[in-house]
Every structure is written in C-alpha cells, then in structure tokens.
N, C-alpha and C. Protein backbone atom coordinates (compact mmCIF):
# COMPACT_ATOMS: atom_id res chain seq x y z
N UNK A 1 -3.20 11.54 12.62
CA UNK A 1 -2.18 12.04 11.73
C UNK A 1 -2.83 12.92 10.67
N UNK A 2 -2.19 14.19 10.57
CA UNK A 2 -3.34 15.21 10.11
C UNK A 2 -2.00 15.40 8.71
N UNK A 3 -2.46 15.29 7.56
CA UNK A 3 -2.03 16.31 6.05
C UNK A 3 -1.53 17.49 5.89
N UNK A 4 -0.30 17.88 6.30
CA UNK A 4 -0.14 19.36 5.57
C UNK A 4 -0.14 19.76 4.35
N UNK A 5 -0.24 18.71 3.33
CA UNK A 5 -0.35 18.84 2.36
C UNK A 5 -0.58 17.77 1.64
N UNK A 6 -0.48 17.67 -0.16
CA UNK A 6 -0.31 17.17 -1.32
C UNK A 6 0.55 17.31 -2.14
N UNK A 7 0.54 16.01 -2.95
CA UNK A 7 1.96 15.90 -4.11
C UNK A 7 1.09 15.44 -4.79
N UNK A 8 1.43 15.65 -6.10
CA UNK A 8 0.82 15.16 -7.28
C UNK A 8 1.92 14.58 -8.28
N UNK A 9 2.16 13.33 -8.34
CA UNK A 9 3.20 12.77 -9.48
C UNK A 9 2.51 12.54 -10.43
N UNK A 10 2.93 12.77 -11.61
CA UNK A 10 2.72 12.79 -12.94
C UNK A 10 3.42 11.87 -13.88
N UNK A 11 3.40 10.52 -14.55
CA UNK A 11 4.25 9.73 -14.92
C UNK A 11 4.18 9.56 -15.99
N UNK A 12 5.40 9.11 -16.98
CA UNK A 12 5.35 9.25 -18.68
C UNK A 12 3.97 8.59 -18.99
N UNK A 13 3.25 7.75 -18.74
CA UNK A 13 1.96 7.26 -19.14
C UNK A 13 0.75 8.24 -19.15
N UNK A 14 1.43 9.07 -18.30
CA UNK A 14 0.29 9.91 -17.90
C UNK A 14 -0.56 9.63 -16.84
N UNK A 15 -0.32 8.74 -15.98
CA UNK A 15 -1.18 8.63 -14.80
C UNK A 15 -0.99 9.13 -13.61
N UNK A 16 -1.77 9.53 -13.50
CA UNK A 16 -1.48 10.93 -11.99
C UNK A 16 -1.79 10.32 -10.90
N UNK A 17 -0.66 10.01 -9.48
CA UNK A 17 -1.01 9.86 -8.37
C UNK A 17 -1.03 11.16 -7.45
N UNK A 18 -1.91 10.74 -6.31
CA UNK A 18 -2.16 12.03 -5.70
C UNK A 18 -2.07 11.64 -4.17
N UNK A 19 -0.67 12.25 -3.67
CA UNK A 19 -0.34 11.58 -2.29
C UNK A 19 -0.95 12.61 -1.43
N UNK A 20 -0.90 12.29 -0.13
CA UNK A 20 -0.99 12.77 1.06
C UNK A 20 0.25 13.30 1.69
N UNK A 21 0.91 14.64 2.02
CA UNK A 21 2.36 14.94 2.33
C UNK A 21 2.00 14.87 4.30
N UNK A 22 2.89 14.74 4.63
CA UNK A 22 2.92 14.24 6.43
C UNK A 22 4.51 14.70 7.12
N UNK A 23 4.05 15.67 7.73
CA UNK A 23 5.50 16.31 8.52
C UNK A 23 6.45 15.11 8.56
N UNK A 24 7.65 15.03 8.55
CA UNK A 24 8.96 13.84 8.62
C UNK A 24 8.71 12.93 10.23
N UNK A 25 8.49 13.77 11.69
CA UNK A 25 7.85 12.97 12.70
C UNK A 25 6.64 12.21 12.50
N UNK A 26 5.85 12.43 11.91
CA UNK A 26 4.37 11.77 11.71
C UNK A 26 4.82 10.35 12.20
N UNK A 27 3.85 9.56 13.10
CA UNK A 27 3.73 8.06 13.48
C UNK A 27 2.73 8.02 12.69
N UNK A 28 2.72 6.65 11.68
CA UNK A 28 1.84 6.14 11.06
C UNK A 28 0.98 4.93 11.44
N UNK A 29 -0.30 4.64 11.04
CA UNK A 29 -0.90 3.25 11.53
C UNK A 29 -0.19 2.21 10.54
N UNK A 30 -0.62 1.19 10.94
CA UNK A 30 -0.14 0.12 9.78
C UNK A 30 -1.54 0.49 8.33
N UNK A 31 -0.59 0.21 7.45
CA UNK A 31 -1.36 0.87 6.03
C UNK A 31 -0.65 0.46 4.83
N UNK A 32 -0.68 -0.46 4.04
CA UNK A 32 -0.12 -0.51 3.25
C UNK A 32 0.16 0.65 1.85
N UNK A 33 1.56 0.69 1.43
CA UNK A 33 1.36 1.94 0.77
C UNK A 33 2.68 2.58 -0.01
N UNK A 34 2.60 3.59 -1.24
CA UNK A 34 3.40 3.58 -1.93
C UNK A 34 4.01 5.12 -1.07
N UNK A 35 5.30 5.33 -0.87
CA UNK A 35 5.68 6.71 -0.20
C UNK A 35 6.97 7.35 -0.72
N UNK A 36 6.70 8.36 -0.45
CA UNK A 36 7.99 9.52 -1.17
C UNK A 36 8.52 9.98 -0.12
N UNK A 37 9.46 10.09 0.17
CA UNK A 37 10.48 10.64 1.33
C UNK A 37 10.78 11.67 0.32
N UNK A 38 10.55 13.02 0.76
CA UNK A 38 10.68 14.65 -0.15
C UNK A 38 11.50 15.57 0.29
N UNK A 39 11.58 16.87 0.05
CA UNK A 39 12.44 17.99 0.42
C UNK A 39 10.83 19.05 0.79
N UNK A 40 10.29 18.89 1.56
CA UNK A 40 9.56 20.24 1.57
C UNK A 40 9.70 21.20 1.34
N UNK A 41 9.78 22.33 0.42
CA UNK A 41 9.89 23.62 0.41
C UNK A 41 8.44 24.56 0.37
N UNK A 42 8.47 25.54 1.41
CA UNK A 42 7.27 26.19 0.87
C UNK A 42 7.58 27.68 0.32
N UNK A 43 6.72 27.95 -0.89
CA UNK A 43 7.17 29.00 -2.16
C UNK A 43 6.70 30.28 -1.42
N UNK A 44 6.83 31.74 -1.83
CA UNK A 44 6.53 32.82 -1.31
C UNK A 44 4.92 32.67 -1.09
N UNK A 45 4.11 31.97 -2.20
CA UNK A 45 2.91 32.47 -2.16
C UNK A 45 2.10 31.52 -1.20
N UNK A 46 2.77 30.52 -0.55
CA UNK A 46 2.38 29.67 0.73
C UNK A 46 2.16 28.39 0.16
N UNK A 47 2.16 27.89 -1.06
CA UNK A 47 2.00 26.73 -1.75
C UNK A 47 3.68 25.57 -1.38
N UNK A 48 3.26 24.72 -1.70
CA UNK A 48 5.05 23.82 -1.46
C UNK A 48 5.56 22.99 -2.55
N UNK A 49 6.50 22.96 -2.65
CA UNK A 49 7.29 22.33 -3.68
C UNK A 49 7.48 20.63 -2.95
N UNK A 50 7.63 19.66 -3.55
CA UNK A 50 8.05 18.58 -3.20
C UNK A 50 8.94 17.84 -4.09
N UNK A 51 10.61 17.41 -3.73
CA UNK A 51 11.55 16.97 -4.03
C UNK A 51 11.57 15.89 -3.70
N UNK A 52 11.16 14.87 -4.59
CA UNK A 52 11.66 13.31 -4.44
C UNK A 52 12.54 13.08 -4.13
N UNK A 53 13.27 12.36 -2.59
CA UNK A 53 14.31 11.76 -2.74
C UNK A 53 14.53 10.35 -2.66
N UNK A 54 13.57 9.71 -2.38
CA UNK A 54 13.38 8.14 -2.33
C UNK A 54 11.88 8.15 -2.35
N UNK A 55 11.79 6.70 -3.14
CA UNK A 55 10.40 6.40 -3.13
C UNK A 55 10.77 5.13 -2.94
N UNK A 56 9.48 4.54 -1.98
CA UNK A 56 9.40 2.75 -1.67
C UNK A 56 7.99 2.64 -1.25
N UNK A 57 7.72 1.55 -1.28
CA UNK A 57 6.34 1.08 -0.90
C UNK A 57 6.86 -0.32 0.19
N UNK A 58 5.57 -0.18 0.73
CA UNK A 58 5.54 -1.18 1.92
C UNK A 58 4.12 -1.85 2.33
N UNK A 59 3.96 -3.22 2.93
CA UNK A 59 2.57 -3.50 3.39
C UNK A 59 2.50 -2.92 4.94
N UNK A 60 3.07 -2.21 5.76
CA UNK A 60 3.04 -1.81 6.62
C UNK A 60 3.92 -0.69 6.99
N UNK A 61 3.40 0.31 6.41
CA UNK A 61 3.81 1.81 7.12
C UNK A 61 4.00 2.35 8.20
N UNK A 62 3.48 1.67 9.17
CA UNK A 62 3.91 1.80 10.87
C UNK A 62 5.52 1.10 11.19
N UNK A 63 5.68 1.17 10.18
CA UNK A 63 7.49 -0.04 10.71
C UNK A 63 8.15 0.66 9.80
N UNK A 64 8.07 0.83 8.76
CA UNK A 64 8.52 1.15 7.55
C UNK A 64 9.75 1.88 7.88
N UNK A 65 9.54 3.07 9.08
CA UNK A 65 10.61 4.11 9.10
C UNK A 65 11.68 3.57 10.21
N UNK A 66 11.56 2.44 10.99
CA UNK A 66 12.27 2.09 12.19
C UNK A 66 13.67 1.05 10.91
N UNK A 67 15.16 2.02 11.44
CA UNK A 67 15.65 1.54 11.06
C UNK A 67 16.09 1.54 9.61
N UNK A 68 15.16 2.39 8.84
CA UNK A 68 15.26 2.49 7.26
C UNK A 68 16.99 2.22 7.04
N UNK A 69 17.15 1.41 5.87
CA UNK A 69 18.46 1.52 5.62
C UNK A 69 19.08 2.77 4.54
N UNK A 70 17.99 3.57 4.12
CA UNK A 70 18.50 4.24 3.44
C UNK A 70 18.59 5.99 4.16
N UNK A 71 18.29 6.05 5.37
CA UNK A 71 18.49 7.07 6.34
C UNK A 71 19.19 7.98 6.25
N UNK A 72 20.43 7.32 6.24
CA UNK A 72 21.30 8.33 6.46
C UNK A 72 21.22 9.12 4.81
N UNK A 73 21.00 8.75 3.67
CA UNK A 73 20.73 9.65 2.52
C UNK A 73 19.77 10.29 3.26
N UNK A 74 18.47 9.96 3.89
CA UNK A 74 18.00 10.80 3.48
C UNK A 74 17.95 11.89 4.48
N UNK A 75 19.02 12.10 5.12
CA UNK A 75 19.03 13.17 6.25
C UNK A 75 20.09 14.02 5.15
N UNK A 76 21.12 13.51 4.37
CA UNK A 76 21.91 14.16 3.65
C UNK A 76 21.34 14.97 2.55
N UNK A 77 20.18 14.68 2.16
CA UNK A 77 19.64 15.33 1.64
C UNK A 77 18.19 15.86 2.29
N UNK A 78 18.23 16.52 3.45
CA UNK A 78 17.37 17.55 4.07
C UNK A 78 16.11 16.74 3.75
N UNK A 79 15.81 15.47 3.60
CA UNK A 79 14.28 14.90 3.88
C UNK A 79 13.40 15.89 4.78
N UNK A 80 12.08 16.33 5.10
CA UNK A 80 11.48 16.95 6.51
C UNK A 80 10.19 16.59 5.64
N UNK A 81 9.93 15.88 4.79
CA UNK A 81 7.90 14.94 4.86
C UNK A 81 7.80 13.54 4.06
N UNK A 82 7.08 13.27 4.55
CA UNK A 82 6.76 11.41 3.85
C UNK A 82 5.32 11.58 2.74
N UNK A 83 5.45 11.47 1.69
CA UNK A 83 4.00 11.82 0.82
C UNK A 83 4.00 10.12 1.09
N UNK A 84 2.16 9.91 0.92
CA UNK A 84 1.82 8.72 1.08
C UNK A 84 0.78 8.79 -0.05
N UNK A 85 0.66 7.44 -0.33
CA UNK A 85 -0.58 7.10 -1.24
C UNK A 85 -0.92 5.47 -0.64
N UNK A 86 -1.88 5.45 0.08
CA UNK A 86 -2.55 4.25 0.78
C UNK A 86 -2.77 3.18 -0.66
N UNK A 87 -2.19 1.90 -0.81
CA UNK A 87 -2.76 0.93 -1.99
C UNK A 87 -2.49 -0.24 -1.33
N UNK A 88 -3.52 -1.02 -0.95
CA UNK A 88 -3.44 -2.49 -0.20
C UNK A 88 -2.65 -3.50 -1.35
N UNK A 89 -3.34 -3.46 -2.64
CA UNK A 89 -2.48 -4.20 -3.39
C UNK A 89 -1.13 -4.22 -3.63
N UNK A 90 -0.43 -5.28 -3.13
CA UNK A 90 1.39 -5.29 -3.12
C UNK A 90 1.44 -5.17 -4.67
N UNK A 91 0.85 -5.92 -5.82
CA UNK A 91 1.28 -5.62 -7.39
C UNK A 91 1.50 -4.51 -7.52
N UNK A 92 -0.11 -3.56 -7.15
CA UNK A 92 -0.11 -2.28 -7.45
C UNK A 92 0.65 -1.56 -7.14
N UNK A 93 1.06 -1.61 -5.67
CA UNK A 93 1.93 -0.68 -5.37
C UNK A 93 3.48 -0.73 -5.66
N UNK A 94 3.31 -2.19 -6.39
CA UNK A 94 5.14 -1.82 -7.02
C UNK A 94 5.53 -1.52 -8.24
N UNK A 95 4.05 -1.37 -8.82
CA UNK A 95 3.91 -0.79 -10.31
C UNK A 95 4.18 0.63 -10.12
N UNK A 96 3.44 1.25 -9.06
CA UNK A 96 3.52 2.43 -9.12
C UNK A 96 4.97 3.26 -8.60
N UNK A 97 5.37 2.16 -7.45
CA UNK A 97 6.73 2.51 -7.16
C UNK A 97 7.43 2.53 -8.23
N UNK A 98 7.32 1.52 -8.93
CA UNK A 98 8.55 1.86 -10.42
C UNK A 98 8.23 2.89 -10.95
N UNK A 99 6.39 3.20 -11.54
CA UNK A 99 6.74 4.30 -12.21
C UNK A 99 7.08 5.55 -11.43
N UNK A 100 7.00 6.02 -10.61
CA UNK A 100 7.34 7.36 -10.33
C UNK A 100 8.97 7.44 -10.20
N UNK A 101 9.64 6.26 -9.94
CA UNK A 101 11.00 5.86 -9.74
C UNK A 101 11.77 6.38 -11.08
N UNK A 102 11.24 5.90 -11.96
CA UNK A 102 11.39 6.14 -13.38
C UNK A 102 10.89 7.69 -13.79
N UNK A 103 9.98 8.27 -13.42
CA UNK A 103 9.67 9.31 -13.84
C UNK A 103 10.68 10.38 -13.09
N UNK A 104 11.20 10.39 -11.70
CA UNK A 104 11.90 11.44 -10.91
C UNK A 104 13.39 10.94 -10.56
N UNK A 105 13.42 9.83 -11.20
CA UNK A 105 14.68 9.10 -10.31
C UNK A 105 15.16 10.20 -9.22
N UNK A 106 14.65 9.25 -8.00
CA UNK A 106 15.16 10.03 -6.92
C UNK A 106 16.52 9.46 -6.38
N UNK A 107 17.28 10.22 -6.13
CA UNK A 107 18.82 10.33 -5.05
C UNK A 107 19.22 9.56 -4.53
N UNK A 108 18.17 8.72 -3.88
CA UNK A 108 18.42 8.05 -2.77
C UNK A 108 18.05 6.21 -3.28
N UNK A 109 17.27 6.32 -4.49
CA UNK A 109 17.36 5.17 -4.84
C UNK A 109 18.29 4.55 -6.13
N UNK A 110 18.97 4.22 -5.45
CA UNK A 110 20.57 3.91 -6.24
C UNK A 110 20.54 2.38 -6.36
C-alpha cells in the first residue's frame, strides 16, 4: 500500500499530526490507528487539499472499512482517500481522535 500523499492536522494545542493519505480502494493490513476519511482535491500547482469528513480510530484497520456504518455519508460527501496515522495505543489514539474532531468537526461525525 503505497502514499499518495500527506495531511497535516493542526489542533488548538498546537500539536501537529502528520498522516499518511491512501487512495479510497487501498486494502489495509491490520494496524491500529487514528484515520480521516477526506475530500481529495488536487490544486493547480499539483499539491492537494484534504477535507475532513469523518475521523475515527480503530485497533484494526484491515476491518475498519467492511460495513462502516457511517458510509453512506461518506459517499454523500465525495470521500475518494483515508489519511492514516498508525498509534498502537487505544488511549492515544482516542485522544487524538477527539482532538482533531474538535479542531475540524467533520460532517460525518454527528
């Protein structure tokens, strides 16, 4: 599973995560991990924009997408990449899920 890119979230604390962006097909290994379901856009000058529309974390990213219940948002809102940030720790990664949750409130998490 190869990177087309990066996201960089930025959160009122100031702590910067720095995901991995992955075409919307990508099969993942199992990996525990905090993820952004986005809007890819790429800008004239070849760089990309990324639109939060859900963020969740999971201890296993290979399952994660079978079935999602929040799907159908995110086809309604033109989802096409998964940003990832690999964190084995379940605390950690639901710290961080809140903050970016809080920093972008995305669409889809209602």
């Amino acid at each position: 599973m190869a990177a087309i890119g990066s996201m960089t979230a930025t959160v009122a604390s100031e702590e910067v995560y720095e995901f991995s962006a992955y075409a919307w097909t990508t099969v993942f290994k199992p990996l525990g991990a905090v993820y952004v379901i986005t809007k890819r856009t790429i800008k004239s000058d070849g760089s990309a924009d990324y639109s939060p529309i859900y963020v969740g974390c999971t201890g296993d990213l290979s399952a994660c997408f079978d079935n999602h219940h929040k799907a159908d948002c995110f086809e309604r809102y033109g989802a096409n990449c998964v940003c990832v940030l690999g964190i084995e720790d379940e605390q950690l990664r639901s710290k961080i899920q809140l903050d970016i949750m809080g920093q972008y409130n995305p669409v889809c998490n209602d």
